[in-house]
PDB file of N, CA and C in Angstrom:
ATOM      1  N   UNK A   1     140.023  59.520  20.603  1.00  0.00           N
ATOM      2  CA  UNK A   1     140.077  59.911  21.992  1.00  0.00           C
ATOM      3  C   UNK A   1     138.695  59.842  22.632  1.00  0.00           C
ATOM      4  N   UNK A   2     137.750  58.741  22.632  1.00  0.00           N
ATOM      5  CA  UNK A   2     136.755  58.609  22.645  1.00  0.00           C
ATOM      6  C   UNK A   2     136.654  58.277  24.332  1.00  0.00           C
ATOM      7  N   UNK A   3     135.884  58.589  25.126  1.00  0.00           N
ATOM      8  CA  UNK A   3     135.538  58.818  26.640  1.00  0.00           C
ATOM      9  C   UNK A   3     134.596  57.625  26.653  1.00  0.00           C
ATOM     10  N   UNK A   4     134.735  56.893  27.681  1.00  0.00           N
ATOM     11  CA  UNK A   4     133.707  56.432  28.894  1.00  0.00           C
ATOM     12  C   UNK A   4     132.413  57.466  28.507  1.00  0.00           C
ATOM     13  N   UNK A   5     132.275  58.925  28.919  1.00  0.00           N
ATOM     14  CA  UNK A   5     131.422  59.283  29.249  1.00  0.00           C
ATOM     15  C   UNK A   5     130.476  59.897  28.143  1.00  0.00           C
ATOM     16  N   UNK A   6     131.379  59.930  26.530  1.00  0.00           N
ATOM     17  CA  UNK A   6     130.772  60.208  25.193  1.00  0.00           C
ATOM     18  C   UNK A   6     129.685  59.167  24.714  1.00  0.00           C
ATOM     19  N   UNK A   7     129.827  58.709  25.368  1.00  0.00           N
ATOM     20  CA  UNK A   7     128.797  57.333  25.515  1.00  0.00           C
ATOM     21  C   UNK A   7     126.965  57.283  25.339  1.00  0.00           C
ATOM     22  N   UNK A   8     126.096  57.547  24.991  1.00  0.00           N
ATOM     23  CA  UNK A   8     125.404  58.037  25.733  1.00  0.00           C
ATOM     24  C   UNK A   8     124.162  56.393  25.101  1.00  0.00           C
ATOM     25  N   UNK A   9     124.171  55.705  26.112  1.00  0.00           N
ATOM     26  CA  UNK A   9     123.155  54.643  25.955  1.00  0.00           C
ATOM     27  C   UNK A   9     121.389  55.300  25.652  1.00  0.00           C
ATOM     28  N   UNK A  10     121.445  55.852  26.479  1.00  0.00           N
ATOM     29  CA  UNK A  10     120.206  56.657  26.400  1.00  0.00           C
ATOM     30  C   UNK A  10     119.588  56.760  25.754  1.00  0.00           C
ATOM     31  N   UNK A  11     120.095  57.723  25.046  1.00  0.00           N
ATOM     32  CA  UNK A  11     119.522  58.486  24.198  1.00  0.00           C
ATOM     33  C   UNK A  11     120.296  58.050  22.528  1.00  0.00           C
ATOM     34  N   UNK A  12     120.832  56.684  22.629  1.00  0.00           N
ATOM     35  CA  UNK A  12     122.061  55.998  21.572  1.00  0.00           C
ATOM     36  C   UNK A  12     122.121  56.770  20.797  1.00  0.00           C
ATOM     37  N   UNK A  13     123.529  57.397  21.223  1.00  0.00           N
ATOM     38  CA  UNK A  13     123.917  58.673  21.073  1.00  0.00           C
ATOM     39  C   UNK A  13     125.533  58.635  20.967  1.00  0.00           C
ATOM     40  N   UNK A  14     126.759  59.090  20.326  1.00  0.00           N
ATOM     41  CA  UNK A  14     127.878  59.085  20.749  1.00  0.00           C
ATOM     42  C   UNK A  14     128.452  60.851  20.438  1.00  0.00           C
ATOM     43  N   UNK A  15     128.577  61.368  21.512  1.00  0.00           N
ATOM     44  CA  UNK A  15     129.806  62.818  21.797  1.00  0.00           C
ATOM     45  C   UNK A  15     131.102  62.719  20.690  1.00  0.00           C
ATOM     46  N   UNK A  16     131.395  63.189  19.736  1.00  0.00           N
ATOM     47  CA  UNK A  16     132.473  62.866  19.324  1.00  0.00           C
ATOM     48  C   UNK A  16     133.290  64.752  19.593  1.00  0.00           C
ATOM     49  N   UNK A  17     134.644  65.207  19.853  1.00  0.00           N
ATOM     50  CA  UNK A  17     134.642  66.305  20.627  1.00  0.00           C
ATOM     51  C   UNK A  17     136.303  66.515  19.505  1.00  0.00           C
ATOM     52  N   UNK A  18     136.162  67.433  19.111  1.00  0.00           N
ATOM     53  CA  UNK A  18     136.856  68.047  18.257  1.00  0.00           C
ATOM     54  C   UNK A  18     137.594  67.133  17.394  1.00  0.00           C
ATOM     55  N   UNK A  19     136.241  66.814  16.549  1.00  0.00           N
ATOM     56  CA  UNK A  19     136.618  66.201  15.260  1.00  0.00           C
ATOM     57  C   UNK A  19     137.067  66.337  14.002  1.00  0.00           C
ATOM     58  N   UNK A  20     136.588  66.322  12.709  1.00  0.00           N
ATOM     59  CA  UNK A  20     137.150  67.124  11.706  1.00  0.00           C
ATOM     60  C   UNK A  20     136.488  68.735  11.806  1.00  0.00           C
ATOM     61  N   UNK A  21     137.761  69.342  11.603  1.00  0.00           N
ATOM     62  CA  UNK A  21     137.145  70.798  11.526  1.00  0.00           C
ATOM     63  C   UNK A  21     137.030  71.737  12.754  1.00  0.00           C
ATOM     64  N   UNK A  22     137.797  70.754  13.910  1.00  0.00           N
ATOM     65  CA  UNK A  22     137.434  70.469  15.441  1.00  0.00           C
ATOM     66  C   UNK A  22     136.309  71.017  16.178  1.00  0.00           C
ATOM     67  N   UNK A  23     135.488  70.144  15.024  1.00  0.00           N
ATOM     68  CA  UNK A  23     133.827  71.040  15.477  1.00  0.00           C
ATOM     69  C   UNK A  23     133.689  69.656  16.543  1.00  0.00           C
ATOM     70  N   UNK A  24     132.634  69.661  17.302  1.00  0.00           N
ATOM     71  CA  UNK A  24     131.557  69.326  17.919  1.00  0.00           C
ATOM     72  C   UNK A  24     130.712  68.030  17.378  1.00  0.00           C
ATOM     73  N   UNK A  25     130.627  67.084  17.521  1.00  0.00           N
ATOM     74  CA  UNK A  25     129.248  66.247  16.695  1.00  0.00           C
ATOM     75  C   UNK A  25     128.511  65.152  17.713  1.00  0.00           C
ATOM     76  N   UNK A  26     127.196  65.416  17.470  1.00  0.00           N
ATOM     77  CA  UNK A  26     126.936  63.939  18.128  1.00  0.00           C
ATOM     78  C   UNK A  26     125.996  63.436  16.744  1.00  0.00           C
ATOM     79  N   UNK A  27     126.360  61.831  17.223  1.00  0.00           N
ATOM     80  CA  UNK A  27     126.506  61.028  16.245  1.00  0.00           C
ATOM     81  C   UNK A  27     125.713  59.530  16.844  1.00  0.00           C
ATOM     82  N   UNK A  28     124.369  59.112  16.348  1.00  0.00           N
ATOM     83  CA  UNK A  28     123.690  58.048  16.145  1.00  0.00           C
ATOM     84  C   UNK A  28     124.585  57.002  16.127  1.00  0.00           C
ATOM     85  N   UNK A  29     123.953  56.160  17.097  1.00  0.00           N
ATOM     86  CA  UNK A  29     124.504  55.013  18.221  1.00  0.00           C
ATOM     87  C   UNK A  29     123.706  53.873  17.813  1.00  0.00           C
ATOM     88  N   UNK A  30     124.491  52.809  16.583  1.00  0.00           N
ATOM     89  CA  UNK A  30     123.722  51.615  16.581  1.00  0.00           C
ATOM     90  C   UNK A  30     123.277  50.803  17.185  1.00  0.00           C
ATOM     91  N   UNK A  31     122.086  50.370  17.435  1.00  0.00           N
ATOM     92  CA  UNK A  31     121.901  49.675  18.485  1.00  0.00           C
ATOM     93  C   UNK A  31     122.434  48.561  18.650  1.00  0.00           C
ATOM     94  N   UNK A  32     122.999  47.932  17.440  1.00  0.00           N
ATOM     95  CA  UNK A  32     123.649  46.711  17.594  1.00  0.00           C
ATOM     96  C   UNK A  32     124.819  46.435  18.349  1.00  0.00           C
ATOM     97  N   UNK A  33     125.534  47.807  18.240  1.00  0.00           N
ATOM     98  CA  UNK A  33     127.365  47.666  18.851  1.00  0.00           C
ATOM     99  C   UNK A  33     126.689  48.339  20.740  1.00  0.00           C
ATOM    100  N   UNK A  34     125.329  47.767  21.202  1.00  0.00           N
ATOM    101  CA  UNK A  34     125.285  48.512  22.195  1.00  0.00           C
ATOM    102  C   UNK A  34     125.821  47.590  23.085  1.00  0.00           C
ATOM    103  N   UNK A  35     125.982  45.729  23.274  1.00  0.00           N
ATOM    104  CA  UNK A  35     126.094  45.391  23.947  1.00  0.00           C
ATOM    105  C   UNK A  35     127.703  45.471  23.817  1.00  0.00           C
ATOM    106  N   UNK A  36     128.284  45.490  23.127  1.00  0.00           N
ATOM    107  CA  UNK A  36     129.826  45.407  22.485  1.00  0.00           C
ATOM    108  C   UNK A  36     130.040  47.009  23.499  1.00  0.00           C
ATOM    109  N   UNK A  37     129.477  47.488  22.831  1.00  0.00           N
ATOM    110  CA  UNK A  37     129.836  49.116  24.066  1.00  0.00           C
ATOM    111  C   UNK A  37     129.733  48.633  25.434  1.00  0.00           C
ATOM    112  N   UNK A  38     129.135  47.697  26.136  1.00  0.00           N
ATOM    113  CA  UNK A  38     129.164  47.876  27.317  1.00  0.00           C
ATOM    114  C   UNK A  38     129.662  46.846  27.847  1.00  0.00           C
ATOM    115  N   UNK A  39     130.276  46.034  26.834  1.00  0.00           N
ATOM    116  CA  UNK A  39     131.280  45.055  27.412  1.00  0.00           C
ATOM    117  C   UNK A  39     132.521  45.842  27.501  1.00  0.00           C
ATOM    118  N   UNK A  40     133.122  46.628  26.486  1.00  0.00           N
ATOM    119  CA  UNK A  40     133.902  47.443  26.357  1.00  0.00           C
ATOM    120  C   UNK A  40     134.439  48.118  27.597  1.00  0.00           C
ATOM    121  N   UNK A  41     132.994  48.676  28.066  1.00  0.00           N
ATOM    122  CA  UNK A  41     133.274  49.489  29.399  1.00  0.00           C
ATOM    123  C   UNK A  41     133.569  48.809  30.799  1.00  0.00           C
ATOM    124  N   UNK A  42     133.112  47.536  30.609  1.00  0.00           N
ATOM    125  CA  UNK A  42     133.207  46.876  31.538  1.00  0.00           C
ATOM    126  C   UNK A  42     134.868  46.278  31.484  1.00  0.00           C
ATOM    127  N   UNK A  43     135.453  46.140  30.224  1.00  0.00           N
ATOM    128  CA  UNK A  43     136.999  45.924  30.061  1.00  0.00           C
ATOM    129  C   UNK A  43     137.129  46.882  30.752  1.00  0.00           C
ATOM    130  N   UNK A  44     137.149  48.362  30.583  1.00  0.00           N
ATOM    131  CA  UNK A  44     137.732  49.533  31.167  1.00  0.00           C
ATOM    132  C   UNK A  44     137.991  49.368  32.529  1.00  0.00           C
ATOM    133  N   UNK A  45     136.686  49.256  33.018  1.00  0.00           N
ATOM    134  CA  UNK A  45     136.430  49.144  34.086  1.00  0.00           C
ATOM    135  C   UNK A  45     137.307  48.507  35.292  1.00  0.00           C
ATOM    136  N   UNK A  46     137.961  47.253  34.720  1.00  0.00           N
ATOM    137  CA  UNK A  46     138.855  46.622  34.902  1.00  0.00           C
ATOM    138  C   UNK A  46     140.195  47.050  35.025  1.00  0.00           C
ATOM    139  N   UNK A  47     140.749  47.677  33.972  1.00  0.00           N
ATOM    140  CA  UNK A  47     141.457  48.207  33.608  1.00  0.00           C
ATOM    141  C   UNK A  47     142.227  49.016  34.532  1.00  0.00           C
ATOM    142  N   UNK A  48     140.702  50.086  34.933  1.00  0.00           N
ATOM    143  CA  UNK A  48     140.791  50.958  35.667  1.00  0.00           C
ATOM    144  C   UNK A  48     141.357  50.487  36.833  1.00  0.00           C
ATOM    145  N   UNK A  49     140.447  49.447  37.762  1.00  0.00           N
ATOM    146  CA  UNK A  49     141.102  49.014  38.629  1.00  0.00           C
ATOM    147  C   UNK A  49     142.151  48.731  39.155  1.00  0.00           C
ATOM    148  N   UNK A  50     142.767  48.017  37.991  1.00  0.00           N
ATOM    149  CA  UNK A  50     144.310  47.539  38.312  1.00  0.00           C
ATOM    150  C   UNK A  50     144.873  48.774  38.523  1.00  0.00           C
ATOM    151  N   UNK A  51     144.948  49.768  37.368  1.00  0.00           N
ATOM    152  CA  UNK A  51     145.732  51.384  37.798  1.00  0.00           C
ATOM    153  C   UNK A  51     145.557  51.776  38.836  1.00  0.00           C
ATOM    154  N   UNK A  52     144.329  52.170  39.455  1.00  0.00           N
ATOM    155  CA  UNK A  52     143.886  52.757  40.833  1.00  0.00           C
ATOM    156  C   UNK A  52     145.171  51.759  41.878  1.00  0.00           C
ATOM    157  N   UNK A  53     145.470  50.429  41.828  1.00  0.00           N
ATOM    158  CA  UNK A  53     146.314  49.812  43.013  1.00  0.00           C
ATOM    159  C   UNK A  53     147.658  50.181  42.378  1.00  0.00           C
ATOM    160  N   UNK A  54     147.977  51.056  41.379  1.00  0.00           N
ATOM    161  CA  UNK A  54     149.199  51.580  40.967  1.00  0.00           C
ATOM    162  C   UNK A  54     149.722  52.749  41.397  1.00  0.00           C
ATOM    163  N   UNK A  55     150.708  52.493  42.612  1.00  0.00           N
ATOM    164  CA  UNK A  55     151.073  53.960  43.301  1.00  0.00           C
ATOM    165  C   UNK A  55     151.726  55.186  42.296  1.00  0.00           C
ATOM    166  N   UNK A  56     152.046  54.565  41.164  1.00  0.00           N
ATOM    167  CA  UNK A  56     152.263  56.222  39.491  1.00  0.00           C
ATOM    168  C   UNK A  56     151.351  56.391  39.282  1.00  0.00           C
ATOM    169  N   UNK A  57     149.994  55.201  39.095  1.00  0.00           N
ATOM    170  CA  UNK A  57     148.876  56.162  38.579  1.00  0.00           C
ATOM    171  C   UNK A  57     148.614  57.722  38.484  1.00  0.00           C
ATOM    172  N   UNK A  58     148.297  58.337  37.588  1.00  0.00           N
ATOM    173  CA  UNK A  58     147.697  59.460  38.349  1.00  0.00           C
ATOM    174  C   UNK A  58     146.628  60.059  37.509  1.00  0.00           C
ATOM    175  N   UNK A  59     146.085  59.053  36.701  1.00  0.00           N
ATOM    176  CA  UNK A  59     144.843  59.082  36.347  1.00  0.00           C
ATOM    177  C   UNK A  59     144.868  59.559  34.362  1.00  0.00           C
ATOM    178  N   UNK A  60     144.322  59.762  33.685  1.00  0.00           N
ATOM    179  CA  UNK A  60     144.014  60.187  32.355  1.00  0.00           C
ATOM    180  C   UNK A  60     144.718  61.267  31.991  1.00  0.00           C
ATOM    181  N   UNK A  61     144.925  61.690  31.012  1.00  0.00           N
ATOM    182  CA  UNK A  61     144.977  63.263  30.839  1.00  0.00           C
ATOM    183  C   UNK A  61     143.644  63.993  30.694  1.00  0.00           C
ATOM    184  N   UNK A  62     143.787  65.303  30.707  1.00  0.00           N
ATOM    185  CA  UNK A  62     142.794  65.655  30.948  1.00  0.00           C
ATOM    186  C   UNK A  62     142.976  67.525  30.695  1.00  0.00           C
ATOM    187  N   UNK A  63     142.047  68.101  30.116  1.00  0.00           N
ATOM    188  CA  UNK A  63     142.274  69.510  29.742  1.00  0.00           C
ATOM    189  C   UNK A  63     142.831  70.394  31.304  1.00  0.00           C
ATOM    190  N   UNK A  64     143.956  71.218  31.341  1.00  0.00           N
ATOM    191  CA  UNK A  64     144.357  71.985  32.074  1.00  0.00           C
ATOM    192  C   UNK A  64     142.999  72.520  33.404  1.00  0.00           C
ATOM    193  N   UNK A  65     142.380  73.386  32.217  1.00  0.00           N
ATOM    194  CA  UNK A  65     140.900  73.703  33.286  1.00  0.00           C
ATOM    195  C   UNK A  65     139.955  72.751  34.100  1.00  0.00           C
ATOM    196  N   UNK A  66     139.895  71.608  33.025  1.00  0.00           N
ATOM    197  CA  UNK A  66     138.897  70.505  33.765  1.00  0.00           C
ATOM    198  C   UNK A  66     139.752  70.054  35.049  1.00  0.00           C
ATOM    199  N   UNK A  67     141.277  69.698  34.891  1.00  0.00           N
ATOM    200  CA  UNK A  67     141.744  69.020  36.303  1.00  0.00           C
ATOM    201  C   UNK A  67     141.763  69.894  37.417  1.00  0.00           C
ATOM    202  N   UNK A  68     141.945  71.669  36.961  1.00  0.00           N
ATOM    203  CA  UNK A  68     141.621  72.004  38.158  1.00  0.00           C
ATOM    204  C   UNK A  68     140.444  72.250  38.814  1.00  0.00           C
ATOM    205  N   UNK A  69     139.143  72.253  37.716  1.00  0.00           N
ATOM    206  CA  UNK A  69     137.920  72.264  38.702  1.00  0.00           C
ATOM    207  C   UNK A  69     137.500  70.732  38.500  1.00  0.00           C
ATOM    208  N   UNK A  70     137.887  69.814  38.201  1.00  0.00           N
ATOM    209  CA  UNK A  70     137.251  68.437  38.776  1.00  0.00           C
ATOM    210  C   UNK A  70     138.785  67.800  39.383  1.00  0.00           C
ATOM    211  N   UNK A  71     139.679  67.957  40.178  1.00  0.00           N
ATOM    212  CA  UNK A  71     141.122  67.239  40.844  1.00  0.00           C
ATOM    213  C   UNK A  71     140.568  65.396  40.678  1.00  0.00           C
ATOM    214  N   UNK A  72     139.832  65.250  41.001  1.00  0.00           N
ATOM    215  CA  UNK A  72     139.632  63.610  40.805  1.00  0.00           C
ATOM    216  C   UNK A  72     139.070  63.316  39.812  1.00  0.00           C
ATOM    217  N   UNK A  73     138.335  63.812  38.806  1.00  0.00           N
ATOM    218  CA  UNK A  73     137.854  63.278  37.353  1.00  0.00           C
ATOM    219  C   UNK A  73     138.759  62.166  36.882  1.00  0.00           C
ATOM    220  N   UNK A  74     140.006  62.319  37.068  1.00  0.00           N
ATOM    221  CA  UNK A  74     140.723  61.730  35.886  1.00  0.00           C
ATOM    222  C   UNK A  74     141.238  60.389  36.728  1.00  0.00           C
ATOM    223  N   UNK A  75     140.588  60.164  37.669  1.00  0.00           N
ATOM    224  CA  UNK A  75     140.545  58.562  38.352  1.00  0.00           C
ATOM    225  C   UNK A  75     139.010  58.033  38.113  1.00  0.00           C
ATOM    226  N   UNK A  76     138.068  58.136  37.534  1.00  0.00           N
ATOM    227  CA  UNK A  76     136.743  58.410  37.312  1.00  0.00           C
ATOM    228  C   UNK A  76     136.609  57.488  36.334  1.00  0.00           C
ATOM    229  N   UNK A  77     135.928  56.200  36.084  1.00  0.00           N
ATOM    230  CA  UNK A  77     135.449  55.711  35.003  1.00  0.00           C
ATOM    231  C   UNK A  77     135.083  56.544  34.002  1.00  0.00           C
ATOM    232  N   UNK A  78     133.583  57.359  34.596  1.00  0.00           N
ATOM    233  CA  UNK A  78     133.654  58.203  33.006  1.00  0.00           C
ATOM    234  C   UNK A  78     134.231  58.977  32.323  1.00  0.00           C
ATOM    235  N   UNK A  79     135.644  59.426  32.706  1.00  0.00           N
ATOM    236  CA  UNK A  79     136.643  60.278  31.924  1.00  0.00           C
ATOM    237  C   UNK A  79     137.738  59.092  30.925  1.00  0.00           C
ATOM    238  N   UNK A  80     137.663  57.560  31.367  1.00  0.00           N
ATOM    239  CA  UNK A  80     138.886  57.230  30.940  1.00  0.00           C
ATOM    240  C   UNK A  80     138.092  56.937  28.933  1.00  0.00           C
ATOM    241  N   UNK A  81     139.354  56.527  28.754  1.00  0.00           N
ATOM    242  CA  UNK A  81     139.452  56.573  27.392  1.00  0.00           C
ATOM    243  C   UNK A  81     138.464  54.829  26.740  1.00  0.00           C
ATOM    244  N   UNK A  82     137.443  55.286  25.974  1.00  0.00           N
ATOM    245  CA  UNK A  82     136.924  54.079  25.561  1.00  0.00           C
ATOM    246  C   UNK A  82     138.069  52.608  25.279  1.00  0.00           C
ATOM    247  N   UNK A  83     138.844  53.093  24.397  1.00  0.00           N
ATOM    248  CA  UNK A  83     139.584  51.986  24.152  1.00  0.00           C
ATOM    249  C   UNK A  83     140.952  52.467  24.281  1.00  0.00           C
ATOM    250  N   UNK A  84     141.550  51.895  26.157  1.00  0.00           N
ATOM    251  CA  UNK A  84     142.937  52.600  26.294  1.00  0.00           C
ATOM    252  C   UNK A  84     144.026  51.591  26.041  1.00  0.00           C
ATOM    253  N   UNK A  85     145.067  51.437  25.946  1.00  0.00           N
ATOM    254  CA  UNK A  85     145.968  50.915  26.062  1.00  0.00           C
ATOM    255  C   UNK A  85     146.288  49.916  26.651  1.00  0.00           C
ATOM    256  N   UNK A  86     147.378  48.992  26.496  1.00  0.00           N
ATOM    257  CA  UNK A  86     147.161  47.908  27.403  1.00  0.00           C
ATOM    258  C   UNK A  86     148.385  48.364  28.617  1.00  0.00           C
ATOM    259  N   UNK A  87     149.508  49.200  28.050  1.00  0.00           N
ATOM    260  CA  UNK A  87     150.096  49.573  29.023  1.00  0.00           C
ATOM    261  C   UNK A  87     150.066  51.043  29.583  1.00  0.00           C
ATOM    262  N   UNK A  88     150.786  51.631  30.901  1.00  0.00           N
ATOM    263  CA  UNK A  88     150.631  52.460  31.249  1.00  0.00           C
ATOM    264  C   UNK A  88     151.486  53.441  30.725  1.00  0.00           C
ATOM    265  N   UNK A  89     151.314  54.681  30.327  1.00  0.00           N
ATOM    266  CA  UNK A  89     152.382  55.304  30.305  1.00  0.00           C
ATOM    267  C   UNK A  89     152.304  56.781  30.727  1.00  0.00           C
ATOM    268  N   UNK A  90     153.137  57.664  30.666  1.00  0.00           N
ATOM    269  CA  UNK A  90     153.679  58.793  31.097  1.00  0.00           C
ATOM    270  C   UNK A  90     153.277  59.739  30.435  1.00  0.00           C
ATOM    271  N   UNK A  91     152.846  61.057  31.006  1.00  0.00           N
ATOM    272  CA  UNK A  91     152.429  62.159  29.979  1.00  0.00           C
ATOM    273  C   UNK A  91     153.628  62.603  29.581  1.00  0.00           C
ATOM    274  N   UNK A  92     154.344  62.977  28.245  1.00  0.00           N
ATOM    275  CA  UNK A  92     155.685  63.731  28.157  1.00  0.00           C
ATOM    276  C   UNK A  92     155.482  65.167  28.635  1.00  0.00           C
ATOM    277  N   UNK A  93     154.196  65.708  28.941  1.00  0.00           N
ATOM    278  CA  UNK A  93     154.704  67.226  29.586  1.00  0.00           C
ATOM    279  C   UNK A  93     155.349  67.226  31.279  1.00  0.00           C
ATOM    280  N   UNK A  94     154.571  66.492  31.588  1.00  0.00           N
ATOM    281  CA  UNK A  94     154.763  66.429  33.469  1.00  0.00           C
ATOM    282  C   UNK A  94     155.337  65.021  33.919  1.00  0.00           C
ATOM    283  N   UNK A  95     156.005  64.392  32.371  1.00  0.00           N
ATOM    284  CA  UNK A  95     156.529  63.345  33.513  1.00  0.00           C
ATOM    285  C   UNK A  95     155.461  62.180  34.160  1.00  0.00           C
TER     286      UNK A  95
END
């Protein structure tokens, strides 16, 4: 469930967020897979687009608390999922 925004070029760095043990880790970012990471994102990116002209869209899932204090995060490049799907689909809680 790896994020757009776990990303961290910077500081080549990757967020990994309740992993084994559902601890916390960040985790050393080869420099080699950096351009592969940002082609990656740039697929997304794409991706993204097409959804946004999709009147079901309605963006990522996203933790209960975060959608109500960020309502647009989950149309947001940096929330979507590093490597999503090729099709769209439906959350089974809300339909």
């Amino acid at each position: 469930q790896l994020r757009v925004k776990d990303i961290d070029f910077d500081y080549k760095c990757i967020q990994v967020w309740n992993g084994k043990g559902n601890k916390h880790r960040i985790v050393t970012l080869a420099i080699e897979l950096i351009p592969m990471l940002r082609n990656q994102i740039l697929n997304v990116d794409d991706y993204l687009k097409l959804d946004l002209n999709n009147t079901e869209y309605s963006g990522v899932w996203m933790p209960y608390a975060l959608t109500k204090k960020y309502p647009s995060a989950a149309k947001t490049l940096a929330w979507q999922y590093l490597f999503p799907s090729h099709i769209l689909s439906s959350d089974p809680q809300s339909g």
